[in-house]
Each structure stands twice: as structure tokens, then as C-alpha cells.
Protein backbone atom coordinates (compact mmCIF):
# COMPACT_ATOMS: atom_id res chain seq x y z
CA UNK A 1 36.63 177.31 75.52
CA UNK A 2 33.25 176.07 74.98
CA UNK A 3 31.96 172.64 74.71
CA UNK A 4 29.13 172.17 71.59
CA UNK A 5 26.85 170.10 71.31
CA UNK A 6 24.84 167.89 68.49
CA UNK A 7 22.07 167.95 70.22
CA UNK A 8 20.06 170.58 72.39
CA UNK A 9 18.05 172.03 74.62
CA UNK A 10 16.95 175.30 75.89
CA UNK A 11 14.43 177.07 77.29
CA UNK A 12 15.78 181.28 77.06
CA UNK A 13 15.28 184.23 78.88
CA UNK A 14 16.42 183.63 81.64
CA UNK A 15 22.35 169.10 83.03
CA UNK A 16 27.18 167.71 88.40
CA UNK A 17 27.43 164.17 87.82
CA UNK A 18 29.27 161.45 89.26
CA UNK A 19 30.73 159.09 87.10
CA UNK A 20 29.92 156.02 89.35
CA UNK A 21 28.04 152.76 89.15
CA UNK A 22 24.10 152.63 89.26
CA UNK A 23 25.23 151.22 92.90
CA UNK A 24 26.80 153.83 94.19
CA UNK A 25 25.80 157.14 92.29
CA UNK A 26 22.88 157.50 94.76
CA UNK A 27 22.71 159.32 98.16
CA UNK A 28 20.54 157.12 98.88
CA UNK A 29 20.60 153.81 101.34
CA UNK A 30 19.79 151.12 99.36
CA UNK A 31 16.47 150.40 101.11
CA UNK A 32 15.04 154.08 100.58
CA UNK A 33 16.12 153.52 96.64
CA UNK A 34 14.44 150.43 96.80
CA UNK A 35 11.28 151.73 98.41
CA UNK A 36 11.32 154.17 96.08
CA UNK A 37 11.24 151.90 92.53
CA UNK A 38 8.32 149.98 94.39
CA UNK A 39 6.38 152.69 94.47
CA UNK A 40 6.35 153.87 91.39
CA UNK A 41 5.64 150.48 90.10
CA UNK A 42 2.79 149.89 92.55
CA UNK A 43 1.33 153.11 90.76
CA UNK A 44 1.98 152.54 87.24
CA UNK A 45 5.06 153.45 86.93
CA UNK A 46 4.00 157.18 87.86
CA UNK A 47 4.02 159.04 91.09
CA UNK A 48 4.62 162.42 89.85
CA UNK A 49 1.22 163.74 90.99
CA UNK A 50 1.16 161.65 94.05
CA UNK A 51 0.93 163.79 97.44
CA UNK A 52 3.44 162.85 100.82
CA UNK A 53 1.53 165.13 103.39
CA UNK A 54 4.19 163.57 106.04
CA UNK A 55 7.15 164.26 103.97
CA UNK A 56 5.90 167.75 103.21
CA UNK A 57 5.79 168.45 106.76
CA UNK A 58 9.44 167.38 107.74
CA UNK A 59 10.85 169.84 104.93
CA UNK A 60 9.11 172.44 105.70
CA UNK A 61 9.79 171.75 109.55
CA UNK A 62 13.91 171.22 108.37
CA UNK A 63 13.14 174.37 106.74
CA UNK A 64 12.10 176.37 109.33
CA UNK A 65 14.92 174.93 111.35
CA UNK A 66 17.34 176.63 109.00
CA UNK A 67 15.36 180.03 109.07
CA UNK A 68 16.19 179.84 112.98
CA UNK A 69 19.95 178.43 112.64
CA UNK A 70 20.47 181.67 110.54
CA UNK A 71 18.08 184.42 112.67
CA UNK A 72 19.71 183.45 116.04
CA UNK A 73 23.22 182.90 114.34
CA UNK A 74 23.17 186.07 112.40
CA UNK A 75 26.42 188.20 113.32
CA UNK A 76 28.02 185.98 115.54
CA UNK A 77 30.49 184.90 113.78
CA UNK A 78 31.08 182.38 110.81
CA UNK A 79 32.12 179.59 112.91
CA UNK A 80 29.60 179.67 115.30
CA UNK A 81 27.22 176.65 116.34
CA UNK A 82 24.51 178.37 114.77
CA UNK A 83 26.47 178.14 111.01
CA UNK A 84 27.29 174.65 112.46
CA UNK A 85 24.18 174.16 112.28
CA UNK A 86 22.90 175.71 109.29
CA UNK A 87 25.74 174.00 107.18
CA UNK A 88 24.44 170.50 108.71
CA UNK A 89 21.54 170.67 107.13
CA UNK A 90 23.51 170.03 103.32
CA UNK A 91 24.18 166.96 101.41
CA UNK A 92 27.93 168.00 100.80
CA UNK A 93 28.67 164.22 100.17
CA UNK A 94 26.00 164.21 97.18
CA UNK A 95 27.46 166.21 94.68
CA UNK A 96 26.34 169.39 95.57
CA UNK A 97 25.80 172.55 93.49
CA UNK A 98 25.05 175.85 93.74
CA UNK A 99 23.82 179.11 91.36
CA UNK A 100 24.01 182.01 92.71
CA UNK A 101 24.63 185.67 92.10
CA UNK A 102 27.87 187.83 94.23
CA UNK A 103 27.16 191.62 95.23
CA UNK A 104 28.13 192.88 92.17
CA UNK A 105 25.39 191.19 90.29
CA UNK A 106 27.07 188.04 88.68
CA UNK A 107 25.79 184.54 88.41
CA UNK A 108 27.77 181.98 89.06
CA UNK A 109 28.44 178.26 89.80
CA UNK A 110 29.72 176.58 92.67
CA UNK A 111 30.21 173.15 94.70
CA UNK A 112 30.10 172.33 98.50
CA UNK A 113 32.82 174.38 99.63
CA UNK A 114 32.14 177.45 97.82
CA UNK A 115 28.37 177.19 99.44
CA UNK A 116 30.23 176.45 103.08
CA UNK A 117 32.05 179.66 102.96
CA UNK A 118 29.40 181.30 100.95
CA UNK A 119 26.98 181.03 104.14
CA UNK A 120 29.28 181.30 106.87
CA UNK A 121 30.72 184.80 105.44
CA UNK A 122 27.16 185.82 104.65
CA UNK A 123 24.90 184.72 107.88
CA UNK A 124 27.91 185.03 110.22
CA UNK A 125 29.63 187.91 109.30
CA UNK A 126 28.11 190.43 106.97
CA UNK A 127 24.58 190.21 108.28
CA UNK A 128 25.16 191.93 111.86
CA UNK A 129 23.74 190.52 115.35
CA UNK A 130 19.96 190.29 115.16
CA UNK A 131 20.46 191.39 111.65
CA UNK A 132 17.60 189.15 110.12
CA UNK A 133 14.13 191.73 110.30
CA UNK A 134 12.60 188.91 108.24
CA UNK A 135 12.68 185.82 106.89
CA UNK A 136 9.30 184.79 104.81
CA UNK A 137 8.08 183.99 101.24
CA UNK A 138 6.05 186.21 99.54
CA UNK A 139 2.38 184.82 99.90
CA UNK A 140 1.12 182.39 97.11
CA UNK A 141 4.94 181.16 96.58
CA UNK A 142 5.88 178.98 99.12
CA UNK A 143 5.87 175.04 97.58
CA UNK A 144 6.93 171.53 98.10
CA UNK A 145 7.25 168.96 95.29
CA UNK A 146 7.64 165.69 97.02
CA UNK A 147 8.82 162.96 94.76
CA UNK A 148 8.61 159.14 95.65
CA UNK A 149 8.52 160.15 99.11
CA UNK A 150 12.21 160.96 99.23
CA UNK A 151 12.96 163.73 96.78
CA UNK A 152 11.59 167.14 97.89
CA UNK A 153 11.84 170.57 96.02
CA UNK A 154 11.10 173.28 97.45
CA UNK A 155 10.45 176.57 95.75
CA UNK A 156 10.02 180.17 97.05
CA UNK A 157 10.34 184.02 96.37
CA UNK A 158 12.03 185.39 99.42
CA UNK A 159 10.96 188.14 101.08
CA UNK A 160 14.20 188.40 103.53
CA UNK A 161 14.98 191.87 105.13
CA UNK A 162 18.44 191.65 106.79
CA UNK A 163 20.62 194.31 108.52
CA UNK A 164 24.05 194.33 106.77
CA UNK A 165 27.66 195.38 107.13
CA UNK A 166 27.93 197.15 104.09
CA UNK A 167 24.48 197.84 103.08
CA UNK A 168 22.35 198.31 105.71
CA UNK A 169 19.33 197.13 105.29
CA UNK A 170 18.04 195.58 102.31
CA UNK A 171 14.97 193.62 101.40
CA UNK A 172 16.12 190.50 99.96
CA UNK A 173 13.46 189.35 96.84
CA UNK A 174 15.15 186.46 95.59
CA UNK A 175 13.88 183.05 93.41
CA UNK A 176 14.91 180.06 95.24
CA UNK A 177 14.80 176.59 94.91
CA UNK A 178 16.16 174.50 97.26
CA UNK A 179 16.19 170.60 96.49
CA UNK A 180 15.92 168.40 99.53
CA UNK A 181 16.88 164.20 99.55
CA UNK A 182 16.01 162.27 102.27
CA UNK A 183 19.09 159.69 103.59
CA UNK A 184 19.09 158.14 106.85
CA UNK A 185 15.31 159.46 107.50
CA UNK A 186 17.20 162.96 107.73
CA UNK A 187 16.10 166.12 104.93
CA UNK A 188 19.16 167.24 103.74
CA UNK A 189 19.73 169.96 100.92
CA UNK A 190 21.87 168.84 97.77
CA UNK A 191 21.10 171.93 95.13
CA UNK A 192 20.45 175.58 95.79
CA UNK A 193 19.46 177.77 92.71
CA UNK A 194 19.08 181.57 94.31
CA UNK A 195 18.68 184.62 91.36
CA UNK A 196 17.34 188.18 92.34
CA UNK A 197 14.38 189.24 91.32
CA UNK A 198 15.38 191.97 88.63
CA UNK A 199 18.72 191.56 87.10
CA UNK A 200 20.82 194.16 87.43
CA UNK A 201 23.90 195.35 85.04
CA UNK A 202 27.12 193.79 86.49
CA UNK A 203 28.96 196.15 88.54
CA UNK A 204 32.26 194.30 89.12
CA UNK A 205 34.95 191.85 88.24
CA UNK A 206 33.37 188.19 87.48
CA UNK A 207 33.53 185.54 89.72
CA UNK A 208 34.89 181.84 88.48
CA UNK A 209 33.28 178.76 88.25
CA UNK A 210 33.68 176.09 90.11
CA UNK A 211 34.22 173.54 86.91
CA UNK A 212 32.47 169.40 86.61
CA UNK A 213 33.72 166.39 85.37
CA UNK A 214 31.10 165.67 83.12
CA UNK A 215 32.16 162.14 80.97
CA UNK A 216 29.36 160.11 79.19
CA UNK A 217 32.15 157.71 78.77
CA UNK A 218 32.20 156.65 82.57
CA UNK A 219 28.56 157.58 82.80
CA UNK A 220 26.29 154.68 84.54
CA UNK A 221 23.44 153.47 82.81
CA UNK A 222 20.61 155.71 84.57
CA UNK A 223 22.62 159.08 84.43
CA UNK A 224 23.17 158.22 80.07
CA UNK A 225 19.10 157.34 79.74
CA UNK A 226 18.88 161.29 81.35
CA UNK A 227 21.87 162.26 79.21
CA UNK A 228 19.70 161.35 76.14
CA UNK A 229 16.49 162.36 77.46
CA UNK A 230 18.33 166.29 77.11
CA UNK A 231 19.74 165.69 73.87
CA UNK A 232 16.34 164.14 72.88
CA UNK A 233 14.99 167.70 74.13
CA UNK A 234 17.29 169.29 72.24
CA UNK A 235 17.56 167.74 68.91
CA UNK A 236 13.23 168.60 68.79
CA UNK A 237 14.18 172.52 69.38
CA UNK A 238 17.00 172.26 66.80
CA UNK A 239 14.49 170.51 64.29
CA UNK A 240 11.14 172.75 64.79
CA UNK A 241 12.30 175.76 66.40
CA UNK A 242 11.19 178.92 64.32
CA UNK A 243 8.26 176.75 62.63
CA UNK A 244 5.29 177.64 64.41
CA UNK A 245 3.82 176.88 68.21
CA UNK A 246 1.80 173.81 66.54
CA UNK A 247 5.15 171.95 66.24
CA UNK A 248 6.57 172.51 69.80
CA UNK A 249 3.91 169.05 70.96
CA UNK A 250 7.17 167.13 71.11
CA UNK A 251 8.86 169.50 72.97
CA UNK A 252 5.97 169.62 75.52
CA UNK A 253 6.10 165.89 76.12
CA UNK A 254 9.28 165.82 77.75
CA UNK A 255 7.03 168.16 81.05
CA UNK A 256 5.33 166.32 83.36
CA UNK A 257 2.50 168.86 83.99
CA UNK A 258 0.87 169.02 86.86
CA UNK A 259 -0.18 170.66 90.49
CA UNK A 260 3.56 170.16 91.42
CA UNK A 261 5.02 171.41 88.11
CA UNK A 262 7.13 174.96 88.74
CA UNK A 263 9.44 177.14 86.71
CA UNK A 264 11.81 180.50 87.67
CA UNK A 265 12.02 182.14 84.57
CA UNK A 266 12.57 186.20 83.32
CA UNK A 267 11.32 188.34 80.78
CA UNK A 268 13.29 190.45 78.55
CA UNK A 269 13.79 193.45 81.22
CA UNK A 270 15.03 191.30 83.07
CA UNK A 271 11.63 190.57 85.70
CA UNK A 272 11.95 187.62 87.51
CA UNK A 273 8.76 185.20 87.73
CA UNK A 274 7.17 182.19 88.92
CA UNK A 275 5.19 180.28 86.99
CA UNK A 276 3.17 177.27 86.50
CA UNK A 277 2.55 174.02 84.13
CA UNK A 278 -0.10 176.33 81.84
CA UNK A 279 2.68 179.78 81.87
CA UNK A 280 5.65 177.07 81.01
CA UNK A 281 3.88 175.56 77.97
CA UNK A 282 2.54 178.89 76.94
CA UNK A 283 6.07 180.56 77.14
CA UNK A 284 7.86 177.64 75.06
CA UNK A 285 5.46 177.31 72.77
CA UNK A 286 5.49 180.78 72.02
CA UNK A 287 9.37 181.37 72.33
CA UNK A 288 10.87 178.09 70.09
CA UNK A 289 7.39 178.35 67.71
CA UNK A 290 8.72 182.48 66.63
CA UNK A 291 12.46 181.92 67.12
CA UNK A 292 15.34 179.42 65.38
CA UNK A 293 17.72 178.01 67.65
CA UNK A 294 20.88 178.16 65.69
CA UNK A 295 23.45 177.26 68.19
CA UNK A 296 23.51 175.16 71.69
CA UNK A 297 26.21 174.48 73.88
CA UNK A 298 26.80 174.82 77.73
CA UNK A 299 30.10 176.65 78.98
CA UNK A 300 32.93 174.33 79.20
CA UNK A 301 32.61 171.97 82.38
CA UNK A 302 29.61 173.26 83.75
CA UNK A 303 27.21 170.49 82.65
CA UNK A 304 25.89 168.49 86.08
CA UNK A 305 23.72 165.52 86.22
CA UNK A 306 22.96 163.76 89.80
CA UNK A 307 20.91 160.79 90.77
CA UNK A 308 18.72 160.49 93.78
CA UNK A 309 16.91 157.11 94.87
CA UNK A 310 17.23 156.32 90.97
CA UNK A 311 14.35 158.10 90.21
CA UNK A 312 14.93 161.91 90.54
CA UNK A 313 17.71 163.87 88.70
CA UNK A 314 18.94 166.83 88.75
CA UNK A 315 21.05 168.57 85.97
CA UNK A 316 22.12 171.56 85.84
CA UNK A 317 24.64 173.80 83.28
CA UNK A 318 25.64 177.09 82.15
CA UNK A 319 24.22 177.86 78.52
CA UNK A 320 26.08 178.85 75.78
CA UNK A 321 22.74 179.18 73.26
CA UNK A 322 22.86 181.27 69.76
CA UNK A 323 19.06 182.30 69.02
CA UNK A 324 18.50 184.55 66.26
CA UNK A 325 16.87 187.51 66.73
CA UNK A 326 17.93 187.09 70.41
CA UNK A 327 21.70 186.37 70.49
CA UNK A 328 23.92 184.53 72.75
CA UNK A 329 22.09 183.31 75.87
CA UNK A 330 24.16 182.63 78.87
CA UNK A 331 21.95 181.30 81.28
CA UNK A 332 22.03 179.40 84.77
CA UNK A 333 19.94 176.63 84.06
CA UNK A 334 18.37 173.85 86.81
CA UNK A 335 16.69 170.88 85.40
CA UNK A 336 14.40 168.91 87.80
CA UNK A 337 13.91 165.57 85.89
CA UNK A 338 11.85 162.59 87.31
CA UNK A 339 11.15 159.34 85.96
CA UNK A 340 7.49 158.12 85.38
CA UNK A 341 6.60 154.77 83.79
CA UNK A 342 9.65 154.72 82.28
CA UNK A 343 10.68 157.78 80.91
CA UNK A 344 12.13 160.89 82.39
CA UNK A 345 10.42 163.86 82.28
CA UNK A 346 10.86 167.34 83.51
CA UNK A 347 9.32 168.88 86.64
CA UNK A 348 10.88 171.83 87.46
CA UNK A 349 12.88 174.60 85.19
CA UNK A 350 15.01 177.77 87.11
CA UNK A 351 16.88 179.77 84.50
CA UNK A 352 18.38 183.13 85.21
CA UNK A 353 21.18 185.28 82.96
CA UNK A 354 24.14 184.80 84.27
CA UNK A 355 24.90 188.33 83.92
């Protein structure tokens, strides 16, 4: 069954919430929110260009402590202290979600237990004993959005070569984004988005979802403002889709552009890339300015929206979109949102087919 909207928003080819209290929807202590909404109003209201050289240097240090929790743990088993270890270094109390794709090509959506056993059968059993050749990003890829000081993206092509079980070895090109949140002054990861690099034709039987809960009616206050924010989106590419790439400004002002701005996003072959604020307004422009948008829902219970420190959210959803000339677009979709003198605004986009 599938869950259709009145308003929409989409961006093709290629929002987990909690229904809490502003109080209590964060991961955050209430000092680190508190820090954080002082910030952005000593700037303005805006931070979204603002650079944390300190932050960026403990997630890409937790980072490379996870790289060595799954080299030295490769093989040896999925309850080993090494996947101890890697699986300490996730936010499973914050809501967490995962996209991701099985060995037989499918996308699919998941929560903190499905990522658990995801990584411990992966890293501990499939990969063999010293199984991980390589663990990099391909050069020019590697980046870390830091957000208020406490919100961190971080966005990469692998370039993984592992020694497997049933494959052998296979080089692993895969667009990631990980999204870090500090709590407690520790980097912990509370979204993973992985899709390969070329989709393939599915091969095999289709995994299941792992369904939300998604209720504006028990909604707080700050997760409706982004609930309306998307259909605001949406309701602009249901108006002025298929009228031109003059009429998509309104569309664009829902972006913050910038340095930090990042999207995953394929072609119609099915090629993933990586691209910036300039490729992101170029493609949309061009993509809602030729085609209408005739239809948009998300699959039912996929739809995800989770506050961090108050001013970062992420939402995420399965697309059920109707395009003409294009078709039915089912699409993982991750929506980095961040609010800036008031309004929320997108940072980062990952969409890939969900096959």
C-alpha cells in the first residue's frame, strides 16, 4: 500500500522520526543543543558555511578508528571485540537508519539492528582474516560537513578491496555518507546511506523494509516546521515542474549552496556520481524545468525525520514518484536539512534506485 501525498518533493534519477517533545527528540545533552542555538544566533542566524577545523579532525580520527576496528577484525568472527568495537561507534539510541543494497543488488531500508547484524555478518564473517587489501576513498572525494560544531557528514566514494567468502576479491566502489552527532563529546554515527557505483539488474528475491512510525499528529513543533519545509519543496515541483528551468528559482531556495554543499546522485545508465552546489542546481533545473511531476508519494512507512541539537535534520524515505516521460521512480532518498536564520534548508541530497 502506498501512502500519497498533497504535497511533494523529488529530486529523480537516482524525510525516521520520533514522535517526542522538542525536549527529548534530540540526541543531544541539553548543553551541546544549547551551545548549538547560540551559535547560530551569534552569526546571524547562519552557520552553514562556518568551518570547525577541531571537529573535522575528531571525525575523521573516529573514522579512521573504524577503518582499523574492521581491518584488524576482519574474519574473526562476528562477535569479536573488534565488531565490538566497530558497532560502538553508532548512535543506536538516536533513531538510526540505514540504505543499503544486499548481494543481489537491492536497496533497501533498515534500523539499528538490521545495521548490527548487517556489519557483524559482513566484517566478521564473510570478509576472511586479513581480508581488507584496502580501505580508502577515491582521491578528490573524501569530505566533512561540520554543522554547529556538533553535526558532521561525512561523504566518500569507497575504494575498498576486500577478500571474501563467496567472492573473492572484489573492489568495493561504493557512495557513502555517513552522518556523525556529537553526544557526550563522543562522534557517534546515526545514518548510513551506502549505494554501488553502477546499478546493477536485481538478481534475487527482495529484501523487506524495516517500516517507521511516521505521525504528524504526535509530531513536535521543530520536526512539523521540517515536515512543511518538504511539502513546501514539493508543492513548487508539483506547480512548475515541466514549465521551463527559469521557474525552478523557488525550488533552488530551499539549497543552502555552498563549499560544504554535496549530492550522490545517478544518471540514466545507472552511473553513480558526486556532485557539487553548481552540478545540483544545474541537474534540477534541467530535470523539473523539461519534465511534469504527475505523482509523489513515498512507500508506505518509510518516511524518517530526526532531530539533532535542534538544528540539523535528517529525513529520509523511499519514493514512490510518477514523472512522465520517466515513469515510476523508486528511489532511496537522504535529506540533509539544516536550519539557518530561521528556515531550513537543504545541504546534502543521496538518492539511488532502489532497484
Amino acid at each position: 500500500m502506498k501512502t500519497i501525498f498533497k504535497f511533494a518533493v523529488i529530486i529523480i534519477l537516482t524525510i525516521f522520526i520520533t514522535a517526542c517533545s522538542d525536549n527529548d527528540q534530540a540526541t543531544a545533552s541539553e548543553a551541546e543543543a544549547i551551545l548549538g542555538t547560540q551559535l547560530a544566533s551569534r552569526n546571524g542566524g547562519s552557520v552553514i558555511n562556518q568551518e570547525y577545523p577541531d571537529a573535522q579532525a575528531e571525525v575523521l580520527k573516529t573514522f579512521m578508528a573504524i577503518a582499523t576496528s574492521i581491518t584488524n577484525g576482519a574474519g574473526l568472527g562476528a562477535d569479536s571485540e573488534y565488531m565490538d568495537q566497530l558497532i560502538s561507534f553508532h548512535d543506536y539510541d538516536a533513531m538510526f537508519t540505514e540504505f543499503n543494497y544486499d548481494f543481489n543488488n537491492n536497496g533497501f531500508l533498515t534500523d539499528s539492528e538490521g545495521n548490527e547484524e548487517h556489519e557483524r555478518m559482513l566484517f566478521g564473517e564473510i570478509v576472511k582474516p586479513g581480508g581488507v587489501k584496502k580501505f580508502a576513498a577515491l582521491p578528490g572525494t573524501l569530505k566533512v560537513a561540520v554543522y554547529y560544531g556538533n553535526v558532521a557528514n561525512l561523504t566518500f566514494i569507497s575504494d575498498f578491496v576486500l577478500d571474501t567468502h563467496p567472492l573473492g576479491e572484489i573492489t568495493v566502489n561504493n557512495l557513502i555518507t555517513l552522518l556523525f552527532v556529537k553526544t557526550n563529546g563522543e562522534w557517534k554515527m546515526v545514518h548510513e546511506h551506502h549505494s554501488p557505483s553502477k546499478i546493477l539488474p536485481s538478481t534475487g528475491e527482495k529484501p523487506s523494509n524495516i517500516l517507521s512510525e511516521f505521525d504528524p499528529s504526535s509530531a513536535s513543533a521543530a520536526q512539523l516546521e521540517v515536515y512543511a519545509t518538504f511539502g513546501a519543496i514539493g508543492a513548487t515541483i508539483m506547480a512548475n515542474s515541466g514549465t521551463g528551468a527559469e521557474n525552478m528559482d523557488e525550488l533552488i531556495s530551499f539549497h543552502a549552496y555552498g563549499p560544504k554543499f554535496t549530492e550522490f546522485n545517478y544518471d540514466a545508465e545507472g552511473n553513480g556520481f558526486l556532485t557539487d552546489s553548481k552540478g545540483n542546481e544545474e541537474h534540477e533545473r534541467a530535470l523539473f524545468g523539461n519534465y511534469t511531476v504527475e505523482k509523489f508519494a513515498y512507500l508506505e512507512k518509510t518516511l524518517n525525520i530526526v532531530l539533532f541539537h535542534r538544528n540539523v535534520a535528517n529525513v529520509t524515505f523511499i519514493s514512490d514518484f510518477e514523472v512522465e516521460g520517466i515513469g515510476t521512480i523508486n528511489n532511496l532518498i537522504t535529506l540533509l536539512f539544516v536550519k539557518t536564520k530561521g528556515e531550513w534548508k537543504m545541504v546534502h541530497e543521496h538518492h539511488s534506485p532502489l532497484n
